[in-house]
N, C-alpha and C. Protein backbone atom coordinates (compact mmCIF):
# COMPACT_ATOMS: atom_id res chain seq x y z
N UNK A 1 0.84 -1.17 0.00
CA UNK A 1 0.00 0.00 0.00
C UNK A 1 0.89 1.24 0.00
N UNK A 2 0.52 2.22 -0.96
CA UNK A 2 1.33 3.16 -0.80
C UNK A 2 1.00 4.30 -0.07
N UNK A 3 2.05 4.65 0.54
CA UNK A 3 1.55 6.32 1.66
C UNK A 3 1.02 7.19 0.43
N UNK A 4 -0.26 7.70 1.34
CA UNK A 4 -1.01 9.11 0.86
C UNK A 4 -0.17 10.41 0.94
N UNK A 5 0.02 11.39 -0.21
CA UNK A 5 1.00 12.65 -0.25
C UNK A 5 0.11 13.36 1.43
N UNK A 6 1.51 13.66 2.08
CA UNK A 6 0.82 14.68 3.08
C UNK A 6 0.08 16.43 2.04
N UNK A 7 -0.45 16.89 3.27
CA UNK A 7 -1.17 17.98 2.82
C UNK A 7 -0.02 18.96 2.30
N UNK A 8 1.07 19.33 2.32
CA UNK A 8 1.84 20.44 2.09
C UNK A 8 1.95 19.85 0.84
N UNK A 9 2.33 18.34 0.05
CA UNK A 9 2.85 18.60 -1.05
C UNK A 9 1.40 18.33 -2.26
N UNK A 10 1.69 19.19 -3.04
CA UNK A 10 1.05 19.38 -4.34
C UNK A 10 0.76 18.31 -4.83
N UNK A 11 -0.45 17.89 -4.92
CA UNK A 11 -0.94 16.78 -5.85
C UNK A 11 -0.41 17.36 -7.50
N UNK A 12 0.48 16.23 -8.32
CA UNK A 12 0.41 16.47 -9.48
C UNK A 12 -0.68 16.36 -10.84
N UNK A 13 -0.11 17.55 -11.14
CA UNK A 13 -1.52 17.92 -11.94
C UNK A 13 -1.35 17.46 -13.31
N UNK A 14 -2.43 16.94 -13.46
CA UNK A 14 -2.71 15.94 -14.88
C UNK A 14 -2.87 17.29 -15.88
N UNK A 15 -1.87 17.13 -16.87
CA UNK A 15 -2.65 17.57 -18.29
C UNK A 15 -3.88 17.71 -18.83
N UNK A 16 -4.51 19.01 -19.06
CA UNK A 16 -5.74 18.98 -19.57
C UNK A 16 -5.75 18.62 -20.55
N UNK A 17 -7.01 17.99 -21.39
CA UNK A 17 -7.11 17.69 -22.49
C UNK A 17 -7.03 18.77 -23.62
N UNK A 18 -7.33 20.13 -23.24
CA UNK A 18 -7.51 21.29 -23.92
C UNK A 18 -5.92 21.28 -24.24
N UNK A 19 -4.93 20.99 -22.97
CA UNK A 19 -3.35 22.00 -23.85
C UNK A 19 -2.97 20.91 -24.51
N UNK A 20 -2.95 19.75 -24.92
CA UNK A 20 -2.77 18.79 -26.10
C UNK A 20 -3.54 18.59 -26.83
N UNK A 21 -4.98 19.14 -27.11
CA UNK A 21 -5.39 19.67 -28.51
C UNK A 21 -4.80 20.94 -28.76
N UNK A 22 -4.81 21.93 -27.44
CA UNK A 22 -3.65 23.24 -28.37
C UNK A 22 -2.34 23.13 -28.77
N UNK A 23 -1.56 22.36 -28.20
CA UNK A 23 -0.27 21.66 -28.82
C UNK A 23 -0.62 21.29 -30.51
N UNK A 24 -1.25 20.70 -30.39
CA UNK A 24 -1.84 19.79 -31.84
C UNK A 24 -2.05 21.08 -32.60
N UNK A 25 -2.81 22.44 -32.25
CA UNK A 25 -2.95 23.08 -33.02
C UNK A 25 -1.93 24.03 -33.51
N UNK A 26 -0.82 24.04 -32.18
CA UNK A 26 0.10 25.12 -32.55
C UNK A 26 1.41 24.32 -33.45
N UNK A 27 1.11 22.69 -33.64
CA UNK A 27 1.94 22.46 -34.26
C UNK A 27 1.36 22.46 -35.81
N UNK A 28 0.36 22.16 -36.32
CA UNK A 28 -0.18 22.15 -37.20
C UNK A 28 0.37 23.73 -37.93
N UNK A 29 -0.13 24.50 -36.98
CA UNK A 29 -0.04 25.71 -37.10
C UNK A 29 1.68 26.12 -37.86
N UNK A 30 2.17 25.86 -36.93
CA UNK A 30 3.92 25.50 -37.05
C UNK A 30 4.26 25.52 -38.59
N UNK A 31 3.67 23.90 -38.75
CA UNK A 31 3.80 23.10 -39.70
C UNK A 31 3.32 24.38 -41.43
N UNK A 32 2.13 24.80 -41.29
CA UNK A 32 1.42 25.68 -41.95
C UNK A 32 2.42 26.63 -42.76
N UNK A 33 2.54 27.47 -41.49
CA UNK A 33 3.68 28.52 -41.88
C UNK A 33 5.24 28.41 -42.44
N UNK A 34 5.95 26.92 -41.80
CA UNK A 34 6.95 26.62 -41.80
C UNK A 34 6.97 26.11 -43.64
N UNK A 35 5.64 25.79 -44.29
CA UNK A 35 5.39 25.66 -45.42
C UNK A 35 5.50 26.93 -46.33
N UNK A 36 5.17 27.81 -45.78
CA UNK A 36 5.06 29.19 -46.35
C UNK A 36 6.27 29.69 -46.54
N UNK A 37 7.22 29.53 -45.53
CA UNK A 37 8.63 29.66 -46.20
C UNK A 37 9.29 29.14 -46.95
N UNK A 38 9.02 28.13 -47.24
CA UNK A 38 9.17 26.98 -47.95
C UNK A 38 8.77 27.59 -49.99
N UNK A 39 7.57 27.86 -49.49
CA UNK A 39 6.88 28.49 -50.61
C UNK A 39 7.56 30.26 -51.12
N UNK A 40 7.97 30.56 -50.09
CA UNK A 40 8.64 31.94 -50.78
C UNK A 40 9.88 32.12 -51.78
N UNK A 41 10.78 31.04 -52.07
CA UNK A 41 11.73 31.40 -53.01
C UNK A 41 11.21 30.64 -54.25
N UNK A 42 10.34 30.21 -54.15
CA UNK A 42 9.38 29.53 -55.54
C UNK A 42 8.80 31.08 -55.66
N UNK A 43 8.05 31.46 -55.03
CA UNK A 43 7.18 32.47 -55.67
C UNK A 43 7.95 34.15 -56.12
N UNK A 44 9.44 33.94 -55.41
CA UNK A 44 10.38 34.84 -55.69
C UNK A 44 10.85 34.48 -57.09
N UNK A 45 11.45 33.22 -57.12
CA UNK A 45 11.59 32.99 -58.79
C UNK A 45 10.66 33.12 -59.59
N UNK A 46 9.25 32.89 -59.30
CA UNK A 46 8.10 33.30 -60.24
C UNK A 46 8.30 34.33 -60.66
N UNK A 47 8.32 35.39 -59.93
CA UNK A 47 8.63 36.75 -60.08
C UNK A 47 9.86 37.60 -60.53
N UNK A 48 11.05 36.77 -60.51
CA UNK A 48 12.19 37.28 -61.30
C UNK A 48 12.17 36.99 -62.83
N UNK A 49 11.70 36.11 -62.78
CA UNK A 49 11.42 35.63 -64.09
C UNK A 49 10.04 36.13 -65.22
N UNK A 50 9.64 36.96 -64.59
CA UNK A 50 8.99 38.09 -65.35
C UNK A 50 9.09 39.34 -65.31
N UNK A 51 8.17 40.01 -66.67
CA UNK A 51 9.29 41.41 -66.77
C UNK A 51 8.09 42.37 -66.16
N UNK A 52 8.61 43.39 -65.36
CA UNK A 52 7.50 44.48 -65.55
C UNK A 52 7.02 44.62 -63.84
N UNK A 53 5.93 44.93 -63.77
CA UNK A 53 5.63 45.11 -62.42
C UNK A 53 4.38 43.94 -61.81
N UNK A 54 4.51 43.25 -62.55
CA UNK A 54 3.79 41.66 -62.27
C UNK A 54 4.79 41.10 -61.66
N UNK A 55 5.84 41.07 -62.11
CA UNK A 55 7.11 40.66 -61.70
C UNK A 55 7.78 40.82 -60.28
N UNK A 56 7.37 42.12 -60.34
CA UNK A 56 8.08 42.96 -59.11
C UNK A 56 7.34 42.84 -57.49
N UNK A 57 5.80 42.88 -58.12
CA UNK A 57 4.58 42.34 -56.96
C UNK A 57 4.79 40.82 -56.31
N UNK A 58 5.01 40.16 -57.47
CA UNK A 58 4.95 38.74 -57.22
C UNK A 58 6.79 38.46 -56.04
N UNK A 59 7.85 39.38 -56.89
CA UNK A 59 9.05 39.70 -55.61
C UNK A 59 8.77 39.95 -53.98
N UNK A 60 8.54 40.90 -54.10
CA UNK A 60 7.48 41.42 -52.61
C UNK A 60 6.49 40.96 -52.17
N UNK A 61 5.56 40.22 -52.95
CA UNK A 61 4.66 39.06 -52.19
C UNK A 61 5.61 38.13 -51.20
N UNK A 62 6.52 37.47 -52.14
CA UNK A 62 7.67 36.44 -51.78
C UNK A 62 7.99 37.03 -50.52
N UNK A 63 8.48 38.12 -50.71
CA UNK A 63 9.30 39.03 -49.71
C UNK A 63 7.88 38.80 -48.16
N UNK A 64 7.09 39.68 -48.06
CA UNK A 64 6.09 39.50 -47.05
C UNK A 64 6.04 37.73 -46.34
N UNK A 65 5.27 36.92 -47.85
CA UNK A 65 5.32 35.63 -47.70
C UNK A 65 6.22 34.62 -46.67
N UNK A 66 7.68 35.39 -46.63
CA UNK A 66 8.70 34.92 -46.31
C UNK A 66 8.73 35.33 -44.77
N UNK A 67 8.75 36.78 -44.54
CA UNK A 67 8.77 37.26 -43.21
C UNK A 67 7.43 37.19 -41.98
N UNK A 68 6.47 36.92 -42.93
CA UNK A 68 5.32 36.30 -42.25
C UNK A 68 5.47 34.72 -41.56
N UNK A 69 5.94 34.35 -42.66
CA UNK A 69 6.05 32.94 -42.02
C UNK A 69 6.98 32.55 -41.01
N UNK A 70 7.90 33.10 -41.16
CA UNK A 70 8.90 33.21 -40.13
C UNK A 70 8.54 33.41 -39.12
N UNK A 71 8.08 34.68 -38.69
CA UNK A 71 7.74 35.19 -37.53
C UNK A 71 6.39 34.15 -36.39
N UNK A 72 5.44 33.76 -37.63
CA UNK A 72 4.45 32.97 -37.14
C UNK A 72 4.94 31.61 -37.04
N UNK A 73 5.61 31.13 -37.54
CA UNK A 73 6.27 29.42 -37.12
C UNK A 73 7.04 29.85 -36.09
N UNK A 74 7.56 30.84 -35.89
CA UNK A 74 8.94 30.90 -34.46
C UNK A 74 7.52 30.89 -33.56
N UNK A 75 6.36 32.08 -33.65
CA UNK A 75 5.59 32.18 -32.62
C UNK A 75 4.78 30.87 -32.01
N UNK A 76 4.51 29.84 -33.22
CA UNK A 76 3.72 29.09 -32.88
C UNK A 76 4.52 27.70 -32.42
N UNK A 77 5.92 27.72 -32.81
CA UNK A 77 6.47 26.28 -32.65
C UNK A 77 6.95 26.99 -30.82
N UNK A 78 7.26 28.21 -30.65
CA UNK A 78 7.38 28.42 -28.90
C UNK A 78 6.23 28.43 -28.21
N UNK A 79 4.87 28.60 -29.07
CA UNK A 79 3.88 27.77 -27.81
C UNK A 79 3.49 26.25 -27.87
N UNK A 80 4.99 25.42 -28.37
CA UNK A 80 4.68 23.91 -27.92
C UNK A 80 5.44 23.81 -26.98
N UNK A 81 6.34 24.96 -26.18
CA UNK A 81 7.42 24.76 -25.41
C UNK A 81 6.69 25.65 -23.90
N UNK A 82 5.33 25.83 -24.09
CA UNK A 82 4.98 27.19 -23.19
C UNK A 82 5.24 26.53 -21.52
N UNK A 83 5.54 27.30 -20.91
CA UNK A 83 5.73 27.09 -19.50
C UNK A 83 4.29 27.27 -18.87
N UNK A 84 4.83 26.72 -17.79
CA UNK A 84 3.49 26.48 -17.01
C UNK A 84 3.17 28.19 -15.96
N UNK A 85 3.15 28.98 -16.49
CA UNK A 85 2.89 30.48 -15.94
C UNK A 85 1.93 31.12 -16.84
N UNK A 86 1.27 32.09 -15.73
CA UNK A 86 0.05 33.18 -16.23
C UNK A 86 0.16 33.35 -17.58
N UNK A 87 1.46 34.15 -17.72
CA UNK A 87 1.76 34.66 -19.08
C UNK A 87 1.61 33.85 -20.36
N UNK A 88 1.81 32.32 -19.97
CA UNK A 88 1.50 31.20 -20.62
C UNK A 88 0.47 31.22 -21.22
N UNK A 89 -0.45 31.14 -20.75
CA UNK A 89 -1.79 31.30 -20.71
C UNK A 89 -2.49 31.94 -22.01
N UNK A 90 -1.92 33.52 -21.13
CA UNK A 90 -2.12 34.66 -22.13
C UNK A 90 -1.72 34.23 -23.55
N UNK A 91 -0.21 33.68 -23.79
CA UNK A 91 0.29 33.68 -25.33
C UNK A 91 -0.59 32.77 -25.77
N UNK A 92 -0.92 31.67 -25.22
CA UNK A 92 -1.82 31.03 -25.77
C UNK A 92 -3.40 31.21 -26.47
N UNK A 93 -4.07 32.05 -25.74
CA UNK A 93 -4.95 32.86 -25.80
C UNK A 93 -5.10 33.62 -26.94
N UNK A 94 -3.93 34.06 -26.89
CA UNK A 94 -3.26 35.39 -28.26
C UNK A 94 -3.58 34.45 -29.47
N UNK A 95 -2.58 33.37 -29.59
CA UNK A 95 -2.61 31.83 -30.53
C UNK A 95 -3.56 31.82 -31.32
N UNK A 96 -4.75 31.40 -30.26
CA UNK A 96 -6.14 31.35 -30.96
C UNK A 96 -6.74 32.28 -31.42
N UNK A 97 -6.74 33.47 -30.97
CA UNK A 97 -7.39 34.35 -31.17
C UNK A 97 -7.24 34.58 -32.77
N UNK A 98 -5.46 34.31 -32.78
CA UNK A 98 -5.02 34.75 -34.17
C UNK A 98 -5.52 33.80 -35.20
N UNK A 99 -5.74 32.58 -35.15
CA UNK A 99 -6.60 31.61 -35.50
C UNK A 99 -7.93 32.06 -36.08
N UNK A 100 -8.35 32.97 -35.32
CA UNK A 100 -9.54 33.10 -35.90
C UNK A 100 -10.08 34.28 -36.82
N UNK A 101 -8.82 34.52 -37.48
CA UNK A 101 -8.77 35.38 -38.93
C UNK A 101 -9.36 34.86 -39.99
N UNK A 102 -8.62 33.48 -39.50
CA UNK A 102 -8.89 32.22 -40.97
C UNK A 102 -10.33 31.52 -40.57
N UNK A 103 -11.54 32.14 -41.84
CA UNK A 103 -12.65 31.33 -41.71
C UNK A 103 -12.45 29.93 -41.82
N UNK A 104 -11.36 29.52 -42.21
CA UNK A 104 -10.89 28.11 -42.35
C UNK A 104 -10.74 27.10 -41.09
N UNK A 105 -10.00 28.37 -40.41
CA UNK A 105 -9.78 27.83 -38.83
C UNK A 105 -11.03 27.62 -38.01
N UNK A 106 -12.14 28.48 -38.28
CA UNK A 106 -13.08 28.68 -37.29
C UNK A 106 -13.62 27.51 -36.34
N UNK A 107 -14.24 26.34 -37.38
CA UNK A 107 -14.17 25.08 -36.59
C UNK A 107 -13.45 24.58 -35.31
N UNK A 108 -12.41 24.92 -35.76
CA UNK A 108 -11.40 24.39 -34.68
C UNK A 108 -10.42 25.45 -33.49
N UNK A 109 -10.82 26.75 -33.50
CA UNK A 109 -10.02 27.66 -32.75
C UNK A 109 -11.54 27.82 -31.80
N UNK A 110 -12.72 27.69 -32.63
CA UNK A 110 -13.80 28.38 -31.65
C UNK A 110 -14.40 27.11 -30.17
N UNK A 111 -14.08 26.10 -30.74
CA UNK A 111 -14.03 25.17 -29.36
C UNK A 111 -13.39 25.21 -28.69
N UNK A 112 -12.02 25.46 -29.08
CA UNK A 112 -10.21 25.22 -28.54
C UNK A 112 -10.46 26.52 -27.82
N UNK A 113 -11.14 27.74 -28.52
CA UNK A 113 -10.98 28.94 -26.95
C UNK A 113 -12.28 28.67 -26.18
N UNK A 114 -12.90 28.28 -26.08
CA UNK A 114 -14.15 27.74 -25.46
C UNK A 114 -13.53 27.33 -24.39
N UNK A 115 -13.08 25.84 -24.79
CA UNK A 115 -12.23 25.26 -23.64
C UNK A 115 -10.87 25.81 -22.75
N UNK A 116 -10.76 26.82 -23.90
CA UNK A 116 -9.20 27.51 -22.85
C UNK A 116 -9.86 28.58 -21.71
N UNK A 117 -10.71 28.72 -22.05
CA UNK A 117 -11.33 29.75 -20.68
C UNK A 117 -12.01 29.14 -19.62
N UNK A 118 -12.55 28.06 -19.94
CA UNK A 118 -12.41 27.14 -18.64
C UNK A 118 -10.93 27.67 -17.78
N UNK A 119 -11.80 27.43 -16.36
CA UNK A 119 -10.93 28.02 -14.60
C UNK A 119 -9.82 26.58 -14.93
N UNK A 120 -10.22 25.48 -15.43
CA UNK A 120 -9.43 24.56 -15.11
C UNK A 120 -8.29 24.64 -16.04
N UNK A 121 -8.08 25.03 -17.44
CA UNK A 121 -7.23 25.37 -17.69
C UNK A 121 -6.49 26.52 -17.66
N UNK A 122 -6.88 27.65 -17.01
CA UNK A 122 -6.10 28.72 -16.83
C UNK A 122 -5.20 28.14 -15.04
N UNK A 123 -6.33 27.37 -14.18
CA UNK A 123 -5.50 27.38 -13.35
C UNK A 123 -3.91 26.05 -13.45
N UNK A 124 -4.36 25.29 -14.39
CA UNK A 124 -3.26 24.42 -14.47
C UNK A 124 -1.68 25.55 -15.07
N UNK A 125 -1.77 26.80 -15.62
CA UNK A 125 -1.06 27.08 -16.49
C UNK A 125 -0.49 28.12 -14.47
N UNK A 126 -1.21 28.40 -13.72
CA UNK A 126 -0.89 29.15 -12.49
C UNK A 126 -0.88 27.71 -11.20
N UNK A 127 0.45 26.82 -11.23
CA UNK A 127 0.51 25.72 -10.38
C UNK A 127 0.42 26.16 -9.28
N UNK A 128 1.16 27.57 -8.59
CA UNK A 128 1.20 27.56 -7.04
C UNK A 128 -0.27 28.29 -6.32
N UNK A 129 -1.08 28.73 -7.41
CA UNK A 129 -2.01 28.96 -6.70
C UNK A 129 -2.85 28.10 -6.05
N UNK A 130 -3.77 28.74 -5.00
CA UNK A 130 -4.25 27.99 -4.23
C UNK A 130 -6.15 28.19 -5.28
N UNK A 131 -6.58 26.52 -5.26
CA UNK A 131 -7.88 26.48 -6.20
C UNK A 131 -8.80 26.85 -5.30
């Protein structure tokens, strides 16, 4: 039989089901963007390779294309690493929110923040508080 944790120490707290569907989404997410860079020196050569200012748009698409994706795969592959603090929380929050630009996303960001505002997952992301 094993001894019961005395009262001082912290029962460990199980993973919600919500931050490993948001994992799932911020890697997807990841994955998405990390494509988009992928896609920018294709759509840069599209564009060198024509003359004129079709040419030049389709450069600077590339160009945006490129720095967008960047920025959003760094943002989204560091909330598979998020720490267990308030602020956590928040970036996560942010995540979805941004999610829900894309009517594409809607399905799946509008449950995923549903469930992130649940007390139970904001308080798993704040361990030393008292529930």
């Amino acid at each position: 039989m094993e001894p019961l944790p005395s009262a001082c120490e912290p029962a460990p707290a199980r993973t919600p089901q919500t931050i490993v569907w948001f994992r799932v989404y911020a890697a997807v997410m990841t994955g998405l963007y990390a494509l988009c860079v992928l896609a920018a020196p294709l759509v840069f050569l599209a564009g060198a390779r024509r003359m004129g200012g079709e040419g030049l748009l389709l450069m600077m698409q590339a160009g945006v294309l490129l720095l967008m994706g960047l920025v959003f795969a760094l943002a989204f592959a560091l909330a598979l690493v998020l720490p267990r603090k308030p602020w956590g929380w928040i970036y996560g929050l942010v995540l979805i929110c941004l999610g829900m630009t894309s009517c594409c996303l809607l399905p799946a960001v509008i449950p995923l923040l549903i469930y992130w505002l649940k007390p139970g997952v904001k308080n798993w992301f704040n361990p030393g508080a008292s529930l």
